[in-house]
PDB file of N, CA and C in Angstrom:
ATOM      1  N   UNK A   1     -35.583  26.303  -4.695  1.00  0.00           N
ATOM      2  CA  UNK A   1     -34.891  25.449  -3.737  1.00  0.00           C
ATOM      3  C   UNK A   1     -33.608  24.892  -4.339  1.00  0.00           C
ATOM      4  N   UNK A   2     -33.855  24.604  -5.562  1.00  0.00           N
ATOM      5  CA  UNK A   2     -32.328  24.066  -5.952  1.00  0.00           C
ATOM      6  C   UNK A   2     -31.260  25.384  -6.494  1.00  0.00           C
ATOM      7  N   UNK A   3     -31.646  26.557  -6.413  1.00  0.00           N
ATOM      8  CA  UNK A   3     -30.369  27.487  -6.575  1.00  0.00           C
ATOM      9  C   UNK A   3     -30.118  27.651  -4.843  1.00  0.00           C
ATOM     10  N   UNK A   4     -30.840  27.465  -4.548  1.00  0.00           N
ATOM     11  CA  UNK A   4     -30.074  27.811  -2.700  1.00  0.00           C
ATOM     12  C   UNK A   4     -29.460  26.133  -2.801  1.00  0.00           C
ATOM     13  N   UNK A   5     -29.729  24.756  -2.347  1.00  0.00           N
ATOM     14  CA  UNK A   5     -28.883  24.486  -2.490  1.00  0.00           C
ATOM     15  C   UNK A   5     -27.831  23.753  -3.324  1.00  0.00           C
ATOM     16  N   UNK A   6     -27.397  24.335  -4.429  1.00  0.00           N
ATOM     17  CA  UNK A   6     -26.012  24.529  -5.436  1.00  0.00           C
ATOM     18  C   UNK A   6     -25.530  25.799  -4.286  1.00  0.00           C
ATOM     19  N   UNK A   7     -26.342  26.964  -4.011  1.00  0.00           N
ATOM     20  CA  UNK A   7     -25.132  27.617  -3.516  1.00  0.00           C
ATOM     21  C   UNK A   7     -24.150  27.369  -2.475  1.00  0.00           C
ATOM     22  N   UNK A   8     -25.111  26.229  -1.310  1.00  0.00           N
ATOM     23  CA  UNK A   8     -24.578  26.144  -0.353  1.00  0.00           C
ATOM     24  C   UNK A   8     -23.348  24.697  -0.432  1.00  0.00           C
ATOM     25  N   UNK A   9     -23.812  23.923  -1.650  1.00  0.00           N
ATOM     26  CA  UNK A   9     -22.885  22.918  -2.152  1.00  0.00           C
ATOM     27  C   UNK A   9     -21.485  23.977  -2.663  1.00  0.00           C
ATOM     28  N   UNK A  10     -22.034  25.106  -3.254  1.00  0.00           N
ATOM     29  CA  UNK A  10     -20.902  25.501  -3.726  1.00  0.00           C
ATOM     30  C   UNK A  10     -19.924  26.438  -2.501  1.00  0.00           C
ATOM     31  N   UNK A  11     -20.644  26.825  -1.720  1.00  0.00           N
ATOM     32  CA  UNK A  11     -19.794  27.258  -0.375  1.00  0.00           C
ATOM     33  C   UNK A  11     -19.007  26.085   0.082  1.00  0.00           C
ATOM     34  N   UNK A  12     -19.496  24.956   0.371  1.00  0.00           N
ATOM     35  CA  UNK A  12     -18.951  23.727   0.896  1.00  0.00           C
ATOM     36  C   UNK A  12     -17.796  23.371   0.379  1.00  0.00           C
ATOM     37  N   UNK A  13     -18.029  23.430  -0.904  1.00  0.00           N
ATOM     38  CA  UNK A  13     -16.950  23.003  -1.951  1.00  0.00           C
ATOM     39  C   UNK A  13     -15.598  23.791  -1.931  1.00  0.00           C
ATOM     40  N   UNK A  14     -15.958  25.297  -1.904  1.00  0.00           N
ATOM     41  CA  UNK A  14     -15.166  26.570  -1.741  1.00  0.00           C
ATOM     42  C   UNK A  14     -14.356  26.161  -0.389  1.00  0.00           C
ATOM     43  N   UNK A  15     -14.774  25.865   0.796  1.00  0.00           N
ATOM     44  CA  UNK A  15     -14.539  25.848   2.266  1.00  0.00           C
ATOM     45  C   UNK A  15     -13.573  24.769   2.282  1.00  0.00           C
ATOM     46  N   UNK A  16     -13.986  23.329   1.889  1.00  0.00           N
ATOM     47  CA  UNK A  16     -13.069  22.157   1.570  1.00  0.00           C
ATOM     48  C   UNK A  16     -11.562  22.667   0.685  1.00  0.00           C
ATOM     49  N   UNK A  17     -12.270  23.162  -0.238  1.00  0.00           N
ATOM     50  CA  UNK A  17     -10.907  23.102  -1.233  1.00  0.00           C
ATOM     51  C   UNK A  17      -9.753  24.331  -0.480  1.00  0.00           C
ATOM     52  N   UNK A  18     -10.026  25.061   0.427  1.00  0.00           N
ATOM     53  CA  UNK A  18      -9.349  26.277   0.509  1.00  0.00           C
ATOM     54  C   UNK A  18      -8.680  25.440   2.197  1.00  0.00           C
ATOM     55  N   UNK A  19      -9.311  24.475   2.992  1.00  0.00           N
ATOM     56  CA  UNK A  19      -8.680  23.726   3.773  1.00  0.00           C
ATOM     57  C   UNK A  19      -7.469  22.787   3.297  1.00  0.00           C
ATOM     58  N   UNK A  20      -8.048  22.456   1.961  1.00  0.00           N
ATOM     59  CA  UNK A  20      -7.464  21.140   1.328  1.00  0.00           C
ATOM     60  C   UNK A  20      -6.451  22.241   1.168  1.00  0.00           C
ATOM     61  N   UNK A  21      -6.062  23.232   0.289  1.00  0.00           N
ATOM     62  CA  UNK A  21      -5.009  23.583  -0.287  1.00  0.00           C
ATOM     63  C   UNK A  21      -4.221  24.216   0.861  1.00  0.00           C
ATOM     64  N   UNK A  22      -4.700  24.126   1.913  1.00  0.00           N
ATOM     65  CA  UNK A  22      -3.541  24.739   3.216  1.00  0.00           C
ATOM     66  C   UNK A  22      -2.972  23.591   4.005  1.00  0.00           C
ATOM     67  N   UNK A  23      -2.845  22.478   3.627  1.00  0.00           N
ATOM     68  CA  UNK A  23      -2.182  21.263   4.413  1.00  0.00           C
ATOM     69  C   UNK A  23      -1.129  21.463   3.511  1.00  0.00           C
ATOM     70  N   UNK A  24       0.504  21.218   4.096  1.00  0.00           N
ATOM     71  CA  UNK A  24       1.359  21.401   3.702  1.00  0.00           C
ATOM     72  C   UNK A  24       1.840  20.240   2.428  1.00  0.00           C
ATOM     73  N   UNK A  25       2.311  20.521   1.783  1.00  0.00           N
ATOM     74  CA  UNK A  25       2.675  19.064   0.848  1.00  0.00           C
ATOM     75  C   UNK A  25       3.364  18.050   1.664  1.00  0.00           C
ATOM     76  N   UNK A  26       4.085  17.939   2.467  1.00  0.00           N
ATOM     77  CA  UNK A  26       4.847  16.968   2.856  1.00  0.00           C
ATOM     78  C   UNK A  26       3.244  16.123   3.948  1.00  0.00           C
ATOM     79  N   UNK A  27       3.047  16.455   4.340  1.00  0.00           N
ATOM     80  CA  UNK A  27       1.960  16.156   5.691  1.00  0.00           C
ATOM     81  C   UNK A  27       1.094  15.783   4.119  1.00  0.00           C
ATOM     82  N   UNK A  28       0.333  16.343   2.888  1.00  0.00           N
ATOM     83  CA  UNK A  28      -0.136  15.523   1.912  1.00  0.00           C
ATOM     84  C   UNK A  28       0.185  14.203   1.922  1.00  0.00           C
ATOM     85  N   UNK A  29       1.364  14.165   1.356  1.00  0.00           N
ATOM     86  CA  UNK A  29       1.744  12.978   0.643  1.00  0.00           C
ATOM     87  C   UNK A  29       1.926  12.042   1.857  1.00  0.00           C
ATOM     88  N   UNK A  30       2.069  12.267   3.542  1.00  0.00           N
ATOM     89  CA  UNK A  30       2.023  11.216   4.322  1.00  0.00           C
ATOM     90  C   UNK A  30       0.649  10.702   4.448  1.00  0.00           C
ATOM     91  N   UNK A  31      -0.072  11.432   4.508  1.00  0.00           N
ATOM     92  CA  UNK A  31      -1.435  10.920   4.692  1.00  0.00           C
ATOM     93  C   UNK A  31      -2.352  10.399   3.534  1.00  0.00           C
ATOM     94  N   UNK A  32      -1.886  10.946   2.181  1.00  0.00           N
ATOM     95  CA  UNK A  32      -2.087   9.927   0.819  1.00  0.00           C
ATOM     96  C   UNK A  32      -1.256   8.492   0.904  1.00  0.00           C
ATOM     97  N   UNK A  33      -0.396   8.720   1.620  1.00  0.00           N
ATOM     98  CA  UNK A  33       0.256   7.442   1.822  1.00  0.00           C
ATOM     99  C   UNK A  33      -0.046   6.077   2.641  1.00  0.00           C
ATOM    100  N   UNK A  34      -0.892   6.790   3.946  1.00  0.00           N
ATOM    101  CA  UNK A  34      -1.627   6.303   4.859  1.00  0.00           C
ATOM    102  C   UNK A  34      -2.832   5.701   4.279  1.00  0.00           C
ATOM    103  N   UNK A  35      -3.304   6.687   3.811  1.00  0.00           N
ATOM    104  CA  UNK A  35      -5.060   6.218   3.470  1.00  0.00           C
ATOM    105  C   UNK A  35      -4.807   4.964   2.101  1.00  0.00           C
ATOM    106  N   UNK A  36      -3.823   5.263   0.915  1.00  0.00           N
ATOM    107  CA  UNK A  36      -3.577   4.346   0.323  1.00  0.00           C
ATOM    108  C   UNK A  36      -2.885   3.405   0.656  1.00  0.00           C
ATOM    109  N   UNK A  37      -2.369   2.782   1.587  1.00  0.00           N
ATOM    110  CA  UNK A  37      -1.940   1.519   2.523  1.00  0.00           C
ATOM    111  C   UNK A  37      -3.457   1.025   2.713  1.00  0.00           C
ATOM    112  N   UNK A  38      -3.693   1.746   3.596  1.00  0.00           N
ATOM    113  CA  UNK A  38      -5.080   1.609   4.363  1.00  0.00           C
ATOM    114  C   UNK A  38      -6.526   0.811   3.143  1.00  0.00           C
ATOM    115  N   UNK A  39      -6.517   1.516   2.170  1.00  0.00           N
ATOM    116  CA  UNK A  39      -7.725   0.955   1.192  1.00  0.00           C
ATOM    117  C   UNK A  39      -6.881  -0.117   0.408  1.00  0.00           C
ATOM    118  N   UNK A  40      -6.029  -0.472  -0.129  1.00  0.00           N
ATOM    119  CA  UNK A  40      -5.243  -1.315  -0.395  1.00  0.00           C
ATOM    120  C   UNK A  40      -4.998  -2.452  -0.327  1.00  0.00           C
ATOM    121  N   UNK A  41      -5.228  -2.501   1.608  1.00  0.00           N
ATOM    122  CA  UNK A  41      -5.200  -3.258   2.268  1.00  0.00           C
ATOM    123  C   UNK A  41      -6.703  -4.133   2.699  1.00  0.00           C
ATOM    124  N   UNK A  42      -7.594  -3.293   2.416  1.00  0.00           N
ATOM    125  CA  UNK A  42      -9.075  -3.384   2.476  1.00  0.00           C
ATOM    126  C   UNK A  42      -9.559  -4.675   2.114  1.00  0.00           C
ATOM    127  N   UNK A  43     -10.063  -5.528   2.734  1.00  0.00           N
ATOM    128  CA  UNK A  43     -10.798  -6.923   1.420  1.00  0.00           C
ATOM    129  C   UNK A  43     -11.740  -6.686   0.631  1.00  0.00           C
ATOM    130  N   UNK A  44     -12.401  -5.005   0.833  1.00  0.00           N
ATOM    131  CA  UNK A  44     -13.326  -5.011  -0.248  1.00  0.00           C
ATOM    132  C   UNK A  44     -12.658  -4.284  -1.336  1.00  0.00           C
ATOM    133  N   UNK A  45     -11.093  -3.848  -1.445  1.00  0.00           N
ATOM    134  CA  UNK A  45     -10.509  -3.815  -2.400  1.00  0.00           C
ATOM    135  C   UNK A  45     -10.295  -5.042  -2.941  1.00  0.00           C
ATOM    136  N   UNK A  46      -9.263  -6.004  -2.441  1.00  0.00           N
ATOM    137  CA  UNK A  46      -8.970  -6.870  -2.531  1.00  0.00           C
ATOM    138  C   UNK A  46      -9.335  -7.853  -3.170  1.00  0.00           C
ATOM    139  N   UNK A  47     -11.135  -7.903  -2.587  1.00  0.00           N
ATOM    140  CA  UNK A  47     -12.327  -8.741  -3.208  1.00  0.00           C
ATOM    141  C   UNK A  47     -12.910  -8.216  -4.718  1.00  0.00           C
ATOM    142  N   UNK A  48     -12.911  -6.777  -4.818  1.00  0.00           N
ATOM    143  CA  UNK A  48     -13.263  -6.512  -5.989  1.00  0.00           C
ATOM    144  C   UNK A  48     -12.815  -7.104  -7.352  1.00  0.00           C
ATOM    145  N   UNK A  49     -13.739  -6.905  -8.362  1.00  0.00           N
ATOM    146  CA  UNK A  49     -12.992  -6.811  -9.500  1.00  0.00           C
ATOM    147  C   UNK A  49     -13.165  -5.354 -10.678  1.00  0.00           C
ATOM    148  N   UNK A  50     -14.193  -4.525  -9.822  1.00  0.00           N
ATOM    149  CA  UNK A  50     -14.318  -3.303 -10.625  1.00  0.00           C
ATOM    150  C   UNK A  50     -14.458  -2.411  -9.340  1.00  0.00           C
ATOM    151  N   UNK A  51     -13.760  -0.871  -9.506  1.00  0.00           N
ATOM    152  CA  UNK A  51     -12.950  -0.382  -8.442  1.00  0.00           C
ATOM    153  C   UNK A  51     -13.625   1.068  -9.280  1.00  0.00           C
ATOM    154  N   UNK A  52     -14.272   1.975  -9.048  1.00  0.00           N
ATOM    155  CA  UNK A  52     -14.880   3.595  -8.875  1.00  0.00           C
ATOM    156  C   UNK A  52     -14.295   4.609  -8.652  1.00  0.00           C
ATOM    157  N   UNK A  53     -13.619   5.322  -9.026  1.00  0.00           N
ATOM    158  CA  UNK A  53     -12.375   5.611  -8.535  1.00  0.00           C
ATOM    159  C   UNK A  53     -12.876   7.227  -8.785  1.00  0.00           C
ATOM    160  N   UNK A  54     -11.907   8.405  -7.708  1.00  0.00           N
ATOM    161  CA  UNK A  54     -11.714  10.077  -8.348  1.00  0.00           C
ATOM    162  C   UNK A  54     -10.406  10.114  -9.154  1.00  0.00           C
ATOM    163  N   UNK A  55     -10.401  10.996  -9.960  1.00  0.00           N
ATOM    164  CA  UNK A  55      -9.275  11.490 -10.173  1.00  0.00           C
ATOM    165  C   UNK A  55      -8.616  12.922  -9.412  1.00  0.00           C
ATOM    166  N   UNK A  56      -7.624  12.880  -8.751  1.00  0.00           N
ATOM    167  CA  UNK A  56      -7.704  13.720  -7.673  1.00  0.00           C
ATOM    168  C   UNK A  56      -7.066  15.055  -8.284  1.00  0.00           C
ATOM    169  N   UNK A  57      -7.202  16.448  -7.544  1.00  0.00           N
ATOM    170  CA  UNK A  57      -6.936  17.456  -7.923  1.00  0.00           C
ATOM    171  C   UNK A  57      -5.351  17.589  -7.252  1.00  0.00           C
ATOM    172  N   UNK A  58      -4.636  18.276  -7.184  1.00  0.00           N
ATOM    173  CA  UNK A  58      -3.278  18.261  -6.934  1.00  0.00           C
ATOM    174  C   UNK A  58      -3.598  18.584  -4.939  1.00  0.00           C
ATOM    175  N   UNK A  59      -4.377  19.284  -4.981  1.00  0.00           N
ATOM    176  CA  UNK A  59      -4.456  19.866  -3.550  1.00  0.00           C
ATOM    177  C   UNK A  59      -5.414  18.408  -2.562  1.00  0.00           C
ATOM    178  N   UNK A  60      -5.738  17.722  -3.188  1.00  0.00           N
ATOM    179  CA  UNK A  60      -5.891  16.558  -2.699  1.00  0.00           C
ATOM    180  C   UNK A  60      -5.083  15.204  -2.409  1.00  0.00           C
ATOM    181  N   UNK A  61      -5.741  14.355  -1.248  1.00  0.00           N
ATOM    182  CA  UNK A  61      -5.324  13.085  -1.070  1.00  0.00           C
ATOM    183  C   UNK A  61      -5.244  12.483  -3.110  1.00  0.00           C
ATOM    184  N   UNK A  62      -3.763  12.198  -3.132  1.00  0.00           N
ATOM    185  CA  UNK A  62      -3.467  11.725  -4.532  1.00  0.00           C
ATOM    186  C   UNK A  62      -3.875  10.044  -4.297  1.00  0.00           C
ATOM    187  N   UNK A  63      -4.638  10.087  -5.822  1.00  0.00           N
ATOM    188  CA  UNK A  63      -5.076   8.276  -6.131  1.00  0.00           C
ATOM    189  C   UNK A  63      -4.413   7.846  -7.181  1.00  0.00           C
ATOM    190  N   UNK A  64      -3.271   8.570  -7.646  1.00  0.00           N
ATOM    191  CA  UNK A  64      -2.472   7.889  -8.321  1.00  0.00           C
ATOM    192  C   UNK A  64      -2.034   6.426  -7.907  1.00  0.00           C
ATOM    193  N   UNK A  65      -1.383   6.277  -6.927  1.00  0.00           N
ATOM    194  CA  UNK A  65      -1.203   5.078  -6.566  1.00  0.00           C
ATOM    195  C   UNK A  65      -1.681   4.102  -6.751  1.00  0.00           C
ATOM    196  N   UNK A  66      -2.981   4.388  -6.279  1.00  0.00           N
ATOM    197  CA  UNK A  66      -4.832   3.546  -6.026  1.00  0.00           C
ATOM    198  C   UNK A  66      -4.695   3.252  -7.362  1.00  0.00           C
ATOM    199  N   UNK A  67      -4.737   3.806  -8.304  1.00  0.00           N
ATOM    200  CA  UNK A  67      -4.657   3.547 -10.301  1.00  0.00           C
ATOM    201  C   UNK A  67      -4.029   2.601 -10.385  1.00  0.00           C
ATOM    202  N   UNK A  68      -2.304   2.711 -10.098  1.00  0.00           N
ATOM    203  CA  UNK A  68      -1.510   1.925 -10.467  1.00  0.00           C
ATOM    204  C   UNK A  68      -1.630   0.649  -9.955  1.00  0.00           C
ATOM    205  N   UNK A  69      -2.062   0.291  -8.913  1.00  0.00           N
ATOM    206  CA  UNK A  69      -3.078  -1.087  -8.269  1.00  0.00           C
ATOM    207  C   UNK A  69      -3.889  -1.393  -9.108  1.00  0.00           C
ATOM    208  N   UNK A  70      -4.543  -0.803  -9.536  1.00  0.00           N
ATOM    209  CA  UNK A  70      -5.648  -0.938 -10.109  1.00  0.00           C
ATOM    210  C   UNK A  70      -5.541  -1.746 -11.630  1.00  0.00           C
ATOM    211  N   UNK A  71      -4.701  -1.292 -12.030  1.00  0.00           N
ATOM    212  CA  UNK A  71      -4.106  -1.768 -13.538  1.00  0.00           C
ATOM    213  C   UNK A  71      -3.222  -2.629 -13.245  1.00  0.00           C
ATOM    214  N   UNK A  72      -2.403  -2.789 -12.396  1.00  0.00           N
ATOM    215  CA  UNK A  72      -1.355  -3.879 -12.203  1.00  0.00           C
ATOM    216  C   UNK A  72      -2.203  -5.173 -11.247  1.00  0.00           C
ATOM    217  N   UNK A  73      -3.377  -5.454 -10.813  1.00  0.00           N
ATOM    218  CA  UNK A  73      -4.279  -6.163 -10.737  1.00  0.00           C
ATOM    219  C   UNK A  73      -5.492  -6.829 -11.346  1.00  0.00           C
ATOM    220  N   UNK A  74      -4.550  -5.774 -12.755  1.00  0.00           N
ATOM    221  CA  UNK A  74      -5.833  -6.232 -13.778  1.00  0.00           C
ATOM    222  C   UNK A  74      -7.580  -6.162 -13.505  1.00  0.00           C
ATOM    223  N   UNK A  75      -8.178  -5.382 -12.556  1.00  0.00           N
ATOM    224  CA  UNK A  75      -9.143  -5.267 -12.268  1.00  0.00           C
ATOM    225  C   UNK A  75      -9.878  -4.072 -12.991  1.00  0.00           C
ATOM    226  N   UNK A  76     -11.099  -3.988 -13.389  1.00  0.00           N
ATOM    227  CA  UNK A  76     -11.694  -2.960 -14.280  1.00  0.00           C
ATOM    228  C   UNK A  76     -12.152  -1.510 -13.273  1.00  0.00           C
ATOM    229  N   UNK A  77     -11.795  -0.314 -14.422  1.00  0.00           N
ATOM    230  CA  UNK A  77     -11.310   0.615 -13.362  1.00  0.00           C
ATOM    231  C   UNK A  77     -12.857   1.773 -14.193  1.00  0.00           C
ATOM    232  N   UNK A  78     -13.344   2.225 -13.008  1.00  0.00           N
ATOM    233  CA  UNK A  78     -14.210   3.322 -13.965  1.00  0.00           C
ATOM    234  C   UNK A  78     -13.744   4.493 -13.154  1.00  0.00           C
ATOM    235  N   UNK A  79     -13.925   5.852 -13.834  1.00  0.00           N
ATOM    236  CA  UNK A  79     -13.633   6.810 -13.247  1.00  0.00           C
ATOM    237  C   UNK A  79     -15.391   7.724 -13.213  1.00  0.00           C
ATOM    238  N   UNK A  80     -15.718   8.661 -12.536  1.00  0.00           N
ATOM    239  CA  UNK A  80     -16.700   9.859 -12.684  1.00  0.00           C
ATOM    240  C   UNK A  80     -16.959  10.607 -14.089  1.00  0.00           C
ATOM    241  N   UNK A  81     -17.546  11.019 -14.461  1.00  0.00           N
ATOM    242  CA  UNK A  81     -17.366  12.374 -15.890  1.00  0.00           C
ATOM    243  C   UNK A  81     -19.036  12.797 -15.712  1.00  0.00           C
ATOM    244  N   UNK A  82     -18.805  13.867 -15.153  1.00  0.00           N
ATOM    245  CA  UNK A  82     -19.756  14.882 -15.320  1.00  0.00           C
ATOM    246  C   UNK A  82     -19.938  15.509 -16.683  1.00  0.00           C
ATOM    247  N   UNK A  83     -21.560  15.264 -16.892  1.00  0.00           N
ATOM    248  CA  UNK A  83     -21.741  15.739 -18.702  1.00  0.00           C
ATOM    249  C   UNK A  83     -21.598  17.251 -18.232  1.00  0.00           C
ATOM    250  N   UNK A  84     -22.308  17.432 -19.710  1.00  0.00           N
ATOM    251  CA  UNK A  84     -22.521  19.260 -19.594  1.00  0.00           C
ATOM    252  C   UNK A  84     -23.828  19.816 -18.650  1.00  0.00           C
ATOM    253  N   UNK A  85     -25.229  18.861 -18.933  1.00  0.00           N
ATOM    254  CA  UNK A  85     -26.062  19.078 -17.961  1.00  0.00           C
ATOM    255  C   UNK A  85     -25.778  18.483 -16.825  1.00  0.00           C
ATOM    256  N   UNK A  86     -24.699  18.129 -16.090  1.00  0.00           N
ATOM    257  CA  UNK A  86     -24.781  17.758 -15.005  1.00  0.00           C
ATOM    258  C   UNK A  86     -25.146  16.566 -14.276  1.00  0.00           C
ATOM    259  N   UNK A  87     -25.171  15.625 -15.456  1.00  0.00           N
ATOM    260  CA  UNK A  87     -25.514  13.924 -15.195  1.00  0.00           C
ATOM    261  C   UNK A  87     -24.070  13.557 -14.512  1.00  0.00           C
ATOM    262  N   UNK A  88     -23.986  12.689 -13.981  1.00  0.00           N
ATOM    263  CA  UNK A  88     -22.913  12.183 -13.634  1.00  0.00           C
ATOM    264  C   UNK A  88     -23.008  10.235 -14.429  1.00  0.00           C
ATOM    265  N   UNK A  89     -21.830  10.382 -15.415  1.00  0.00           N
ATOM    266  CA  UNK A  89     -21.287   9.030 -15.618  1.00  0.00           C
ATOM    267  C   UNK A  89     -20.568   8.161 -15.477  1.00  0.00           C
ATOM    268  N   UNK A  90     -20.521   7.136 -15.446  1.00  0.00           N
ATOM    269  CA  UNK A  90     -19.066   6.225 -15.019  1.00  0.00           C
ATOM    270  C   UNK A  90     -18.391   6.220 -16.526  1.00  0.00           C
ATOM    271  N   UNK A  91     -17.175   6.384 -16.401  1.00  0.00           N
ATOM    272  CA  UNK A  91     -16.229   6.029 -18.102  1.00  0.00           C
ATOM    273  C   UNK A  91     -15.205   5.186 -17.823  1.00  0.00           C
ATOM    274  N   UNK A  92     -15.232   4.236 -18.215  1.00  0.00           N
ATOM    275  CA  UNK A  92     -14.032   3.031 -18.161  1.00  0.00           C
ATOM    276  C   UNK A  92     -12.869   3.751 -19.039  1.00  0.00           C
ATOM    277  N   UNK A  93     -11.466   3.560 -17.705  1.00  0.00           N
ATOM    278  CA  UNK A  93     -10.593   3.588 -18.595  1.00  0.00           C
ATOM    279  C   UNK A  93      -9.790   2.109 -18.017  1.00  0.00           C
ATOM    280  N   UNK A  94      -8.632   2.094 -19.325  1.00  0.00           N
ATOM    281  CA  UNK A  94      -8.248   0.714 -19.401  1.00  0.00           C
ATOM    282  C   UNK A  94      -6.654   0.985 -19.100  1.00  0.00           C
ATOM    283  N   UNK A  95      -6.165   2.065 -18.638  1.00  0.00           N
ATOM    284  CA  UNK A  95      -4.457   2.141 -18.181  1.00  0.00           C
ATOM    285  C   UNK A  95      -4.256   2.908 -17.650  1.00  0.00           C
ATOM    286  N   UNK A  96      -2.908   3.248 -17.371  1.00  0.00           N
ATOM    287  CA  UNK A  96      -2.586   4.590 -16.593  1.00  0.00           C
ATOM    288  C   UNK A  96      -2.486   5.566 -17.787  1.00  0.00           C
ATOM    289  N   UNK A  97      -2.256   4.872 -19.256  1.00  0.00           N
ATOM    290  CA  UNK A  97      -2.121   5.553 -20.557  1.00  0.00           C
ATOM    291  C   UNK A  97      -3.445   6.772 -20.616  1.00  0.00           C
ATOM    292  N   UNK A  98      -4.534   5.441 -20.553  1.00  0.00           N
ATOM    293  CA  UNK A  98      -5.640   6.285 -20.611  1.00  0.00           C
ATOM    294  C   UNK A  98      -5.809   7.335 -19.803  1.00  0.00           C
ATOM    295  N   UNK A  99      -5.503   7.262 -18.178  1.00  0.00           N
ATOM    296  CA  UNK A  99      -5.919   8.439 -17.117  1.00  0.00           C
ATOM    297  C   UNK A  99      -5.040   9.139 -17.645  1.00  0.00           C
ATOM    298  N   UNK A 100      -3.657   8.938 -18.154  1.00  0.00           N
ATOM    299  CA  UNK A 100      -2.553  10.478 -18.448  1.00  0.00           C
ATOM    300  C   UNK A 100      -3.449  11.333 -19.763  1.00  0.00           C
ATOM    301  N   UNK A 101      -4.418  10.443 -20.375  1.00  0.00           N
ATOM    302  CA  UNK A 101      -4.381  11.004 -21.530  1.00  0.00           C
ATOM    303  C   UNK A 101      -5.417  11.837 -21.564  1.00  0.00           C
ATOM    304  N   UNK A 102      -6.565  11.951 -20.253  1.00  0.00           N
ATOM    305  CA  UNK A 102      -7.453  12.073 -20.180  1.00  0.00           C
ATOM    306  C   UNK A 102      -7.427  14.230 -20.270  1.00  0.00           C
ATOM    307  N   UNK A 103      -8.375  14.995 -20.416  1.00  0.00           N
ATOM    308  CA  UNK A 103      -7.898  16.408 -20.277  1.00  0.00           C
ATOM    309  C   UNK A 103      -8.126  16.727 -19.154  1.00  0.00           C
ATOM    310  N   UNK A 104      -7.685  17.947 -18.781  1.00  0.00           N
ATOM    311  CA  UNK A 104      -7.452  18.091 -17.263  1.00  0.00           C
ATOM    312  C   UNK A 104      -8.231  19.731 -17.346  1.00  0.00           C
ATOM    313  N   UNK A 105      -9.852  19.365 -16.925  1.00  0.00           N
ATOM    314  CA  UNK A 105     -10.726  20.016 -16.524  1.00  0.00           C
ATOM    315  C   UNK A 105     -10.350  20.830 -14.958  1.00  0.00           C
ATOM    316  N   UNK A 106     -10.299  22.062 -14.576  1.00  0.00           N
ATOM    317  CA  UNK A 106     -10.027  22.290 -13.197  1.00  0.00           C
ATOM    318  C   UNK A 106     -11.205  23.140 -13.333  1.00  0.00           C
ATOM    319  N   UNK A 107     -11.759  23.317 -12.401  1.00  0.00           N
ATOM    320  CA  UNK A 107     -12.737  24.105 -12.091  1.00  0.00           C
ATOM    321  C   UNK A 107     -12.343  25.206 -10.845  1.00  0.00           C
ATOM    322  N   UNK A 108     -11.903  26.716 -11.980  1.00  0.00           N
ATOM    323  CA  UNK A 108     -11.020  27.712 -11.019  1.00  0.00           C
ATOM    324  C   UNK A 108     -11.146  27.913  -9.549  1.00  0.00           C
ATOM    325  N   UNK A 109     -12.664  28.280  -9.544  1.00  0.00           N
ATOM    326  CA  UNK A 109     -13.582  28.409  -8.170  1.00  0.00           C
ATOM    327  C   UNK A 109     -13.075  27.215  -7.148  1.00  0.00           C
ATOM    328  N   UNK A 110     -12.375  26.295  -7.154  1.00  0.00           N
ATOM    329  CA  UNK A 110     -12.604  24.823  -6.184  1.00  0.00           C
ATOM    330  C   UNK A 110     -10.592  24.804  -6.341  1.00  0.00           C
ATOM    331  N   UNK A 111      -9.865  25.476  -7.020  1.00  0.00           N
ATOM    332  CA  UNK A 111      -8.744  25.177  -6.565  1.00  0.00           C
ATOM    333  C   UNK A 111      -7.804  26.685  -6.332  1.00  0.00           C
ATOM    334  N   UNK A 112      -8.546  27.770  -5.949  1.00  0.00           N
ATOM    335  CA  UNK A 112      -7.967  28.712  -5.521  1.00  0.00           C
ATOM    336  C   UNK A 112      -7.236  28.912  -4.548  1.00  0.00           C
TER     337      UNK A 112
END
């Protein structure tokens, strides 16, 4: 049961990313622009003081922005990190230093 569904997570994943990468860049960056107004503006941003964050793939809604809030509010920022078996962890980073510095894992299959 769990290799059927990974496969069908991994169809899903395949299906998303191959939508995601056919929205034009300009129509991107308006609607990264939108949605980051939009959460920004949120009081359960607002209210927070620790914020969960993706790091986004290029063919995605960009959270760069969302970061730079994030650090210029001084609020504690964790990001995702998938181990090797497949745990999922939270990892605090503490700047935009840290997210630039971070390595840039792509997983071929999901940005074709």
């Amino acid at each position: 049961m769990q290799l059927g569904l990974r496969t069908i997570k991994d169809g899903v994943r395949k299906d998303i990313a191959k939508k995601l990468k056919s929205i034009n860049p300009e129509d991107r960056s308006s609607r990264s622009a939108k949605i980051t107004e939009r959460f920004l503006q949120s009081d359960v941003y607002r209210n927070s003081r620790a914020i969960s964050l993706f790091v986004s793939l290029p063919s995605e809604v960009s959270t760069r922005p969302i970061f730079e809030d994030i650090f210029q509010s001084h609020k504690i920022c964790y990001i995702p990190k998938v181990t090797l078996n497949g745990e999922m962890q939270m990892l605090q980073i503490y700047s935009l230093e840290d997210l630039d510095s971070l390595p840039r894992v792509f997983l071929p299959q999901y940005i074709q």
